[in-house]
C-alpha atoms as a PDB file:
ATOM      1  CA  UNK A   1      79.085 -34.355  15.045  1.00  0.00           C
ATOM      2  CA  UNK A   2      82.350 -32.931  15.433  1.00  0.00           C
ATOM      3  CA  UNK A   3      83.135 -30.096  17.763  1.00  0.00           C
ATOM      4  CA  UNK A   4      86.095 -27.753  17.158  1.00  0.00           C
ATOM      5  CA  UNK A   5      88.233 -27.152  20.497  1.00  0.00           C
ATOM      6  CA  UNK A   6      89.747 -23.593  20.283  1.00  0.00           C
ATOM      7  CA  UNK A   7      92.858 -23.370  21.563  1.00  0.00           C
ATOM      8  CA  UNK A   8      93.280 -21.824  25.180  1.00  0.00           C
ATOM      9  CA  UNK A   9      95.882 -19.239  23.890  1.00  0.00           C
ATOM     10  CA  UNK A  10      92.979 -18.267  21.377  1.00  0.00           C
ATOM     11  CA  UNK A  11      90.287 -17.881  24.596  1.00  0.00           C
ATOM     12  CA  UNK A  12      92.839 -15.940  26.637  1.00  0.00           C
ATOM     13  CA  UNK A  13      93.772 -13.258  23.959  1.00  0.00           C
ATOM     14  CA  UNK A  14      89.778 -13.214  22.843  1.00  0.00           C
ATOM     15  CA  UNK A  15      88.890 -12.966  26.603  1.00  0.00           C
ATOM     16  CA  UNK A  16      91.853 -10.156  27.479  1.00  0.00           C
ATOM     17  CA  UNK A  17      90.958  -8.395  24.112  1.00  0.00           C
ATOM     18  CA  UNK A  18      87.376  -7.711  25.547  1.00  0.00           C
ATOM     19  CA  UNK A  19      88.175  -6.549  28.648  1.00  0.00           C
ATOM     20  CA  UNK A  20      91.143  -4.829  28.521  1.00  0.00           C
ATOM     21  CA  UNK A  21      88.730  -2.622  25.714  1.00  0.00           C
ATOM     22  CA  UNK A  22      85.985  -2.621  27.637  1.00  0.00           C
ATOM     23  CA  UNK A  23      87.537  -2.247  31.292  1.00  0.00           C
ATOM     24  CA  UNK A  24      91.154  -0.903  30.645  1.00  0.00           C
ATOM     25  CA  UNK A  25      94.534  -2.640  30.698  1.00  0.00           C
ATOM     26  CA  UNK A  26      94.975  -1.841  34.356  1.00  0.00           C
ATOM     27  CA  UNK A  27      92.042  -2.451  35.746  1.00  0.00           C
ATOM     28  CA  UNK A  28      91.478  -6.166  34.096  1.00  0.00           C
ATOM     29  CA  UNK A  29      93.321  -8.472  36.587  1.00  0.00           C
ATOM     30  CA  UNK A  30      95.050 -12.301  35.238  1.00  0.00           C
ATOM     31  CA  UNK A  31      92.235 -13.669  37.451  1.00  0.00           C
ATOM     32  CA  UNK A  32      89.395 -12.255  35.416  1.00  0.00           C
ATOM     33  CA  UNK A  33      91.295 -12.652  32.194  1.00  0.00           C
ATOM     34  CA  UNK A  34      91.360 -16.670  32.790  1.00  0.00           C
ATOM     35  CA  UNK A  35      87.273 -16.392  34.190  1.00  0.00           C
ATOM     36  CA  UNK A  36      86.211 -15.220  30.978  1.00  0.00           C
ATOM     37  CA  UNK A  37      88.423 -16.939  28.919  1.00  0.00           C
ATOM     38  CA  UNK A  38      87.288 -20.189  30.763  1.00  0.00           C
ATOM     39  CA  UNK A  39      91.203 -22.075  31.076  1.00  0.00           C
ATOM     40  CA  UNK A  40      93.274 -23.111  33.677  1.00  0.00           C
ATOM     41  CA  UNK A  41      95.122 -20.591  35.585  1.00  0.00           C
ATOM     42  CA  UNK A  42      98.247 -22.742  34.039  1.00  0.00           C
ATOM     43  CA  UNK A  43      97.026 -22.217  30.620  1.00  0.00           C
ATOM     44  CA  UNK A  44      97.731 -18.335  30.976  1.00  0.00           C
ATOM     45  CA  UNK A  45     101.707 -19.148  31.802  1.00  0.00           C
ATOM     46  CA  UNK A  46     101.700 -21.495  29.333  1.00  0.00           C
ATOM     47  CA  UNK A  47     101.044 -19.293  26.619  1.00  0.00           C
ATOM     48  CA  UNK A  48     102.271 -16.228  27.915  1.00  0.00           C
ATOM     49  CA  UNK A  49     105.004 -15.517  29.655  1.00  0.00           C
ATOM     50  CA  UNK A  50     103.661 -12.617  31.638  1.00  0.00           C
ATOM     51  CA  UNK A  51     100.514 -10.098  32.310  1.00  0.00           C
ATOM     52  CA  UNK A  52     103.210  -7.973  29.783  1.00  0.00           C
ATOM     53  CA  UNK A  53     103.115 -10.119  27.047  1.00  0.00           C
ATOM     54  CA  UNK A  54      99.378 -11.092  26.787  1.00  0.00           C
ATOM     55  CA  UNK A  55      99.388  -6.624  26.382  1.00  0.00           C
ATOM     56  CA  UNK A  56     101.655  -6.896  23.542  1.00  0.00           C
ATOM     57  CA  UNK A  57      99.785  -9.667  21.801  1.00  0.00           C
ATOM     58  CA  UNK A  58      96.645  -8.256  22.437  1.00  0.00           C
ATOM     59  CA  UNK A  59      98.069  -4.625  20.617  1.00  0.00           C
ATOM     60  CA  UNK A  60      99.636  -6.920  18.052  1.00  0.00           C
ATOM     61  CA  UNK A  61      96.557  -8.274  17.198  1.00  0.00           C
ATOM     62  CA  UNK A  62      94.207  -5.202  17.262  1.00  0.00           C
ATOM     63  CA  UNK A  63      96.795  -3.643  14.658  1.00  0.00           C
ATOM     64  CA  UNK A  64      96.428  -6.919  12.417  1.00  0.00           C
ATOM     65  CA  UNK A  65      92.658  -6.731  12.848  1.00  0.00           C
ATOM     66  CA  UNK A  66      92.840  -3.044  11.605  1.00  0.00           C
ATOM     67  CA  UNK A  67      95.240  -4.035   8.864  1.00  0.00           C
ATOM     68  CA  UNK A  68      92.362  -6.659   8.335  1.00  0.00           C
ATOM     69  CA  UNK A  69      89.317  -4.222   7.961  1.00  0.00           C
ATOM     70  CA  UNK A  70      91.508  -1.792   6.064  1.00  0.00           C
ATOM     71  CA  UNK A  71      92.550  -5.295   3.067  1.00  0.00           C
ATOM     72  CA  UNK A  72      88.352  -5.746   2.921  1.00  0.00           C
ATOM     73  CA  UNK A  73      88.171  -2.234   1.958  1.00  0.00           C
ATOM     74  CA  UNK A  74      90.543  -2.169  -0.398  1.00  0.00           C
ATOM     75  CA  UNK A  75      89.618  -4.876  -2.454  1.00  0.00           C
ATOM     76  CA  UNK A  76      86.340  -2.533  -3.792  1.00  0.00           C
ATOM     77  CA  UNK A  77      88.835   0.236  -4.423  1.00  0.00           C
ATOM     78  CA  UNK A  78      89.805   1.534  -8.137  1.00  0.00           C
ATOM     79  CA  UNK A  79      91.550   5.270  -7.619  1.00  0.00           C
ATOM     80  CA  UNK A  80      94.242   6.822  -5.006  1.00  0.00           C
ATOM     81  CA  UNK A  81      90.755   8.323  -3.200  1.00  0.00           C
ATOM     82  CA  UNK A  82      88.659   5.417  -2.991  1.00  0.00           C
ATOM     83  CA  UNK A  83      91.968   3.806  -1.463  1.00  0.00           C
ATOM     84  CA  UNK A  84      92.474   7.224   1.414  1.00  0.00           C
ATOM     85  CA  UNK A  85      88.956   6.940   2.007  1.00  0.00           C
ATOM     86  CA  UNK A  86      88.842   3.494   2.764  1.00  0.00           C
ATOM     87  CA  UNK A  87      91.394   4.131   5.911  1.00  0.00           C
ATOM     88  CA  UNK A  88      88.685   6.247   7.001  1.00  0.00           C
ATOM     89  CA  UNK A  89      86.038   3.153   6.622  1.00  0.00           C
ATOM     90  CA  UNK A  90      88.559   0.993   7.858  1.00  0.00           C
ATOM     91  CA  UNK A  91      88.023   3.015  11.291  1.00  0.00           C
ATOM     92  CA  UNK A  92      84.587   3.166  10.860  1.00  0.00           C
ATOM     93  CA  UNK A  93      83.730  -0.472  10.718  1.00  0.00           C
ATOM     94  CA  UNK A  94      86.253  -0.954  14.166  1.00  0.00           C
ATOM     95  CA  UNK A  95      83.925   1.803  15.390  1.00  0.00           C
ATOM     96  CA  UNK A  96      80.682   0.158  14.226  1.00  0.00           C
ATOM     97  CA  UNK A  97      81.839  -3.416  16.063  1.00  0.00           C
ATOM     98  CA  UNK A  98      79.126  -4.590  18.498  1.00  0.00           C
ATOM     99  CA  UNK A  99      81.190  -4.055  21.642  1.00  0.00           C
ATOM    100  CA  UNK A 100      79.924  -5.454  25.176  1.00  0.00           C
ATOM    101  CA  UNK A 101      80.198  -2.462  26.713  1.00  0.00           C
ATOM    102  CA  UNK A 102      79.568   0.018  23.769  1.00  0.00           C
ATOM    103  CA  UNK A 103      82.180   2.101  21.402  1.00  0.00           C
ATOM    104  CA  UNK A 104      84.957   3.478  23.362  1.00  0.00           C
ATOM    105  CA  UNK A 105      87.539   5.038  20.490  1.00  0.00           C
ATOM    106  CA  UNK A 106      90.905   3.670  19.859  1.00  0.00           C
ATOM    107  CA  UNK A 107      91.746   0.389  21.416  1.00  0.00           C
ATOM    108  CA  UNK A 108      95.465   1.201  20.886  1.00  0.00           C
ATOM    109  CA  UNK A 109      94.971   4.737  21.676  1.00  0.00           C
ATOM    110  CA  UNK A 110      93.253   3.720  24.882  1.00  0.00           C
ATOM    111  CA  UNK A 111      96.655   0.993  26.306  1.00  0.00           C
ATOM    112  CA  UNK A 112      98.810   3.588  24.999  1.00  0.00           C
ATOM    113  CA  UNK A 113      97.079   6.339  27.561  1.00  0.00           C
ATOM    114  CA  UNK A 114      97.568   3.247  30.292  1.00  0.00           C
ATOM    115  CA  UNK A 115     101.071   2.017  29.237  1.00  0.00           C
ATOM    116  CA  UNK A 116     104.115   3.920  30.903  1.00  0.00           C
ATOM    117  CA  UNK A 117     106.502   6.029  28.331  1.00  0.00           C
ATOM    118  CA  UNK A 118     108.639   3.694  26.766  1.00  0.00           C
ATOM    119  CA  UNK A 119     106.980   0.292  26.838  1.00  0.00           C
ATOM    120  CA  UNK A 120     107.512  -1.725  24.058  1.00  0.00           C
ATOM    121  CA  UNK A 121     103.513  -2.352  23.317  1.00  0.00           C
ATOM    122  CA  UNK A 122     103.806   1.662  22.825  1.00  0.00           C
ATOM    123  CA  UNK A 123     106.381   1.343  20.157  1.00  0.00           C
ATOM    124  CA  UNK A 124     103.881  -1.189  18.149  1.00  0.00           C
ATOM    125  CA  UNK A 125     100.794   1.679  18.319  1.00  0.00           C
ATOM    126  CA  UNK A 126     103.476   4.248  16.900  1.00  0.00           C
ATOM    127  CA  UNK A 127     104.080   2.218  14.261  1.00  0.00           C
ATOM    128  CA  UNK A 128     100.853   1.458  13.728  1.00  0.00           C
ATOM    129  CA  UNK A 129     100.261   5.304  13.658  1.00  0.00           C
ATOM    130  CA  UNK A 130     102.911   5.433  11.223  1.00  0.00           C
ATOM    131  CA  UNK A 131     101.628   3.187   8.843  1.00  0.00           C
ATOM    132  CA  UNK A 132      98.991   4.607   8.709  1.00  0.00           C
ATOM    133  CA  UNK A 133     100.045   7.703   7.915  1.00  0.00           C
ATOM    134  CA  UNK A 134     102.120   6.337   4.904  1.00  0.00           C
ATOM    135  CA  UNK A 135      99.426   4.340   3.518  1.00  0.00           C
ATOM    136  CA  UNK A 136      97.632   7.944   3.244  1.00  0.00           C
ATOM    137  CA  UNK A 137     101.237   9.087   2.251  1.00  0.00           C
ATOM    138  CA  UNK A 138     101.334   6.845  -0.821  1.00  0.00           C
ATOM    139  CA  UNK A 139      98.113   7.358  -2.392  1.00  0.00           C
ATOM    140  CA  UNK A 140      98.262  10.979  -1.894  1.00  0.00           C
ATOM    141  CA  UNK A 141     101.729  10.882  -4.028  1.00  0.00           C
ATOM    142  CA  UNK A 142      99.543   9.697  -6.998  1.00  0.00           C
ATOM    143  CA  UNK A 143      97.486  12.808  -6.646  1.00  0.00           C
ATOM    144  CA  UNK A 144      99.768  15.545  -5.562  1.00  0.00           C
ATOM    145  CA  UNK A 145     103.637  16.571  -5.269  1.00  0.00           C
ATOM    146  CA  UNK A 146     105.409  14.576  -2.332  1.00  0.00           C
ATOM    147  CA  UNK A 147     105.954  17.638  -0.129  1.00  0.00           C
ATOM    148  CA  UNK A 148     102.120  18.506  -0.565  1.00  0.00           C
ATOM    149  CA  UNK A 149     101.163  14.607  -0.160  1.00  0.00           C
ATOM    150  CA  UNK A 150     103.402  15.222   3.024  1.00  0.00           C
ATOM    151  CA  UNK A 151     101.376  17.437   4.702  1.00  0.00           C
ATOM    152  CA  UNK A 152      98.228  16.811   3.475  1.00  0.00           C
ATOM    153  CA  UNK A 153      99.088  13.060   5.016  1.00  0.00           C
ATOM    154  CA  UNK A 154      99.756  14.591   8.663  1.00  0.00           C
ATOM    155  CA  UNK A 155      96.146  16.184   7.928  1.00  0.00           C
ATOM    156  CA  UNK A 156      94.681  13.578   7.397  1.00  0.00           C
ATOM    157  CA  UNK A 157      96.077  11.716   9.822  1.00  0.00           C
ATOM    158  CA  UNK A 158      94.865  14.434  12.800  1.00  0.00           C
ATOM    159  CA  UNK A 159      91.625  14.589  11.138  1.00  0.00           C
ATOM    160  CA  UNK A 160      91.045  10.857  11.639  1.00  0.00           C
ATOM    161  CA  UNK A 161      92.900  10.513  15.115  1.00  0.00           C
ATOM    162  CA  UNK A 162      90.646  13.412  16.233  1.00  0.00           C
ATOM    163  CA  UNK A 163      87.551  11.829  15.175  1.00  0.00           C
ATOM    164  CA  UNK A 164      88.075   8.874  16.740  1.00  0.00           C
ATOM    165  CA  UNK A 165      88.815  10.250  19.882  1.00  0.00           C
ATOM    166  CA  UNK A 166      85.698  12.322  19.863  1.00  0.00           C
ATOM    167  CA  UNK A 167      83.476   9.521  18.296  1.00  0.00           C
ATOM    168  CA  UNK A 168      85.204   7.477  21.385  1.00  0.00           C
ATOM    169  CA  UNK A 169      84.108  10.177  24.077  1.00  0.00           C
ATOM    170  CA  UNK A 170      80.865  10.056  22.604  1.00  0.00           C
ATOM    171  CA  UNK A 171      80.031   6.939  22.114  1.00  0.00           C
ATOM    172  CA  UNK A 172      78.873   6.403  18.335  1.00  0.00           C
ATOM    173  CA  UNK A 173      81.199   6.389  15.319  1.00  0.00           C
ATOM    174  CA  UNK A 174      79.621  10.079  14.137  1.00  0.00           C
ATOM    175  CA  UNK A 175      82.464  11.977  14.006  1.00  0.00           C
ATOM    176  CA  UNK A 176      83.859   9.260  12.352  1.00  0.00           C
ATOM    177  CA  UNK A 177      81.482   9.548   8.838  1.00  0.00           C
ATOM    178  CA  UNK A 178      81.962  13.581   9.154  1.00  0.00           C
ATOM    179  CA  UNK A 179      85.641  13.402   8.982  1.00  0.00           C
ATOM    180  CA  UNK A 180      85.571  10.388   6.229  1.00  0.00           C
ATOM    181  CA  UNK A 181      83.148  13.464   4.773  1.00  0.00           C
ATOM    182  CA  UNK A 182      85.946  16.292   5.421  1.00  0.00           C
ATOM    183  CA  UNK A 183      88.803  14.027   3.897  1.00  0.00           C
ATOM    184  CA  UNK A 184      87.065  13.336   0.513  1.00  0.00           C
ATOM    185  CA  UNK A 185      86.247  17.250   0.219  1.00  0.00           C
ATOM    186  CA  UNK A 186      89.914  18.194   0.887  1.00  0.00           C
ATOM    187  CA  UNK A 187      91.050  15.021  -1.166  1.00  0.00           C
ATOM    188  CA  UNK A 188      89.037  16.359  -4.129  1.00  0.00           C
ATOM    189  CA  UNK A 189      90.913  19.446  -4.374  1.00  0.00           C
ATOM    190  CA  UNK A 190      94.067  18.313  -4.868  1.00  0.00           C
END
């Protein structure tokens, strides 16, 4: 039988994904990064440069995995709605991940409360933001005027960034299925 190595960059990000979620950014130290991830110390500097750049992959990659989530979704899609509500899903299965330490909102919300103004993994969650917004931007053209689909984006866009913070103070993705529930009401009348 033939076992399948995975690579110690793989272990590190997997490892620093978990507990920089679970425990925060700041308070996860190299030390306990390379613990869970099992490595050498010398497999952390060999893969990343600095504490600073395994933060930048990690937001990287919690954007892709959202992007991810959000492709799944879309494949069952047929109308502009389906394809706004399925953001809201999207966030809903992140939410509904089996996390070690339970649900605790917005992984990039969450490093972007711990990272100082102006560091660079802060620029990646605003774009993230962003594109989210103009995905909701775009189907909301199909279905309304472009100043309308405008606003109605920045809407939707609190309505969902609300909800998961709340859902993330609470615990459960709750708010989460209400405001997926709001959006397709105020969706519909459009």
């Amino acid at each position: 039988m033939t076992t399948i190595r995975t690579p110690a960059r793989d272990k590190l990000l997997s490892a620093a994904s978990r507990l920089f979620y679970d425990h925060g950014i700041s308070a996860t130290g190299i030390d306990a990064i390379i613990a869970e991830a099992g490595v050498a110390k010398m497999s952390l500097y060999n893969n990343f440069s600095s504490k600073d750049e395994l933060v930048s992959t990690y937001i990287q990659a919690r954007h892709e995995e959202w992007l991810q989530l959000y492709a799944i979704r879309l494949e069952r899609c047929e109308t502009p709605v389906d394809r706004i509500l399925a953001v809201f899903d999207a966030y809903i299965d992140h939410a509904e991940f089996a996390y070690d330490h339970g649900f605790r909102g917005c992984g990039l919300l969450n490093a972007a409360a711990e990272l100082p103004a102006g560091a660079p993994g802060r620029a990646t969650m605003a774009r993230h933001k962003a594109q989210v917004e103009g995905i909701l931007r775009d189907e909301l053209v199909q279905l309304t005027s472009p100043d309308c689909a405008d606003v109605t984006a920045e809407h939707l866009s609190f309505l969902l960034e609300g909800a998961m913070s709340r859902a993330g103070l609470e615990g459960q993705p709750d708010r989460l299925h209400h405001a997926r529930s709001l959006a397709e009401s105020l969706v519909k009348t459009l």
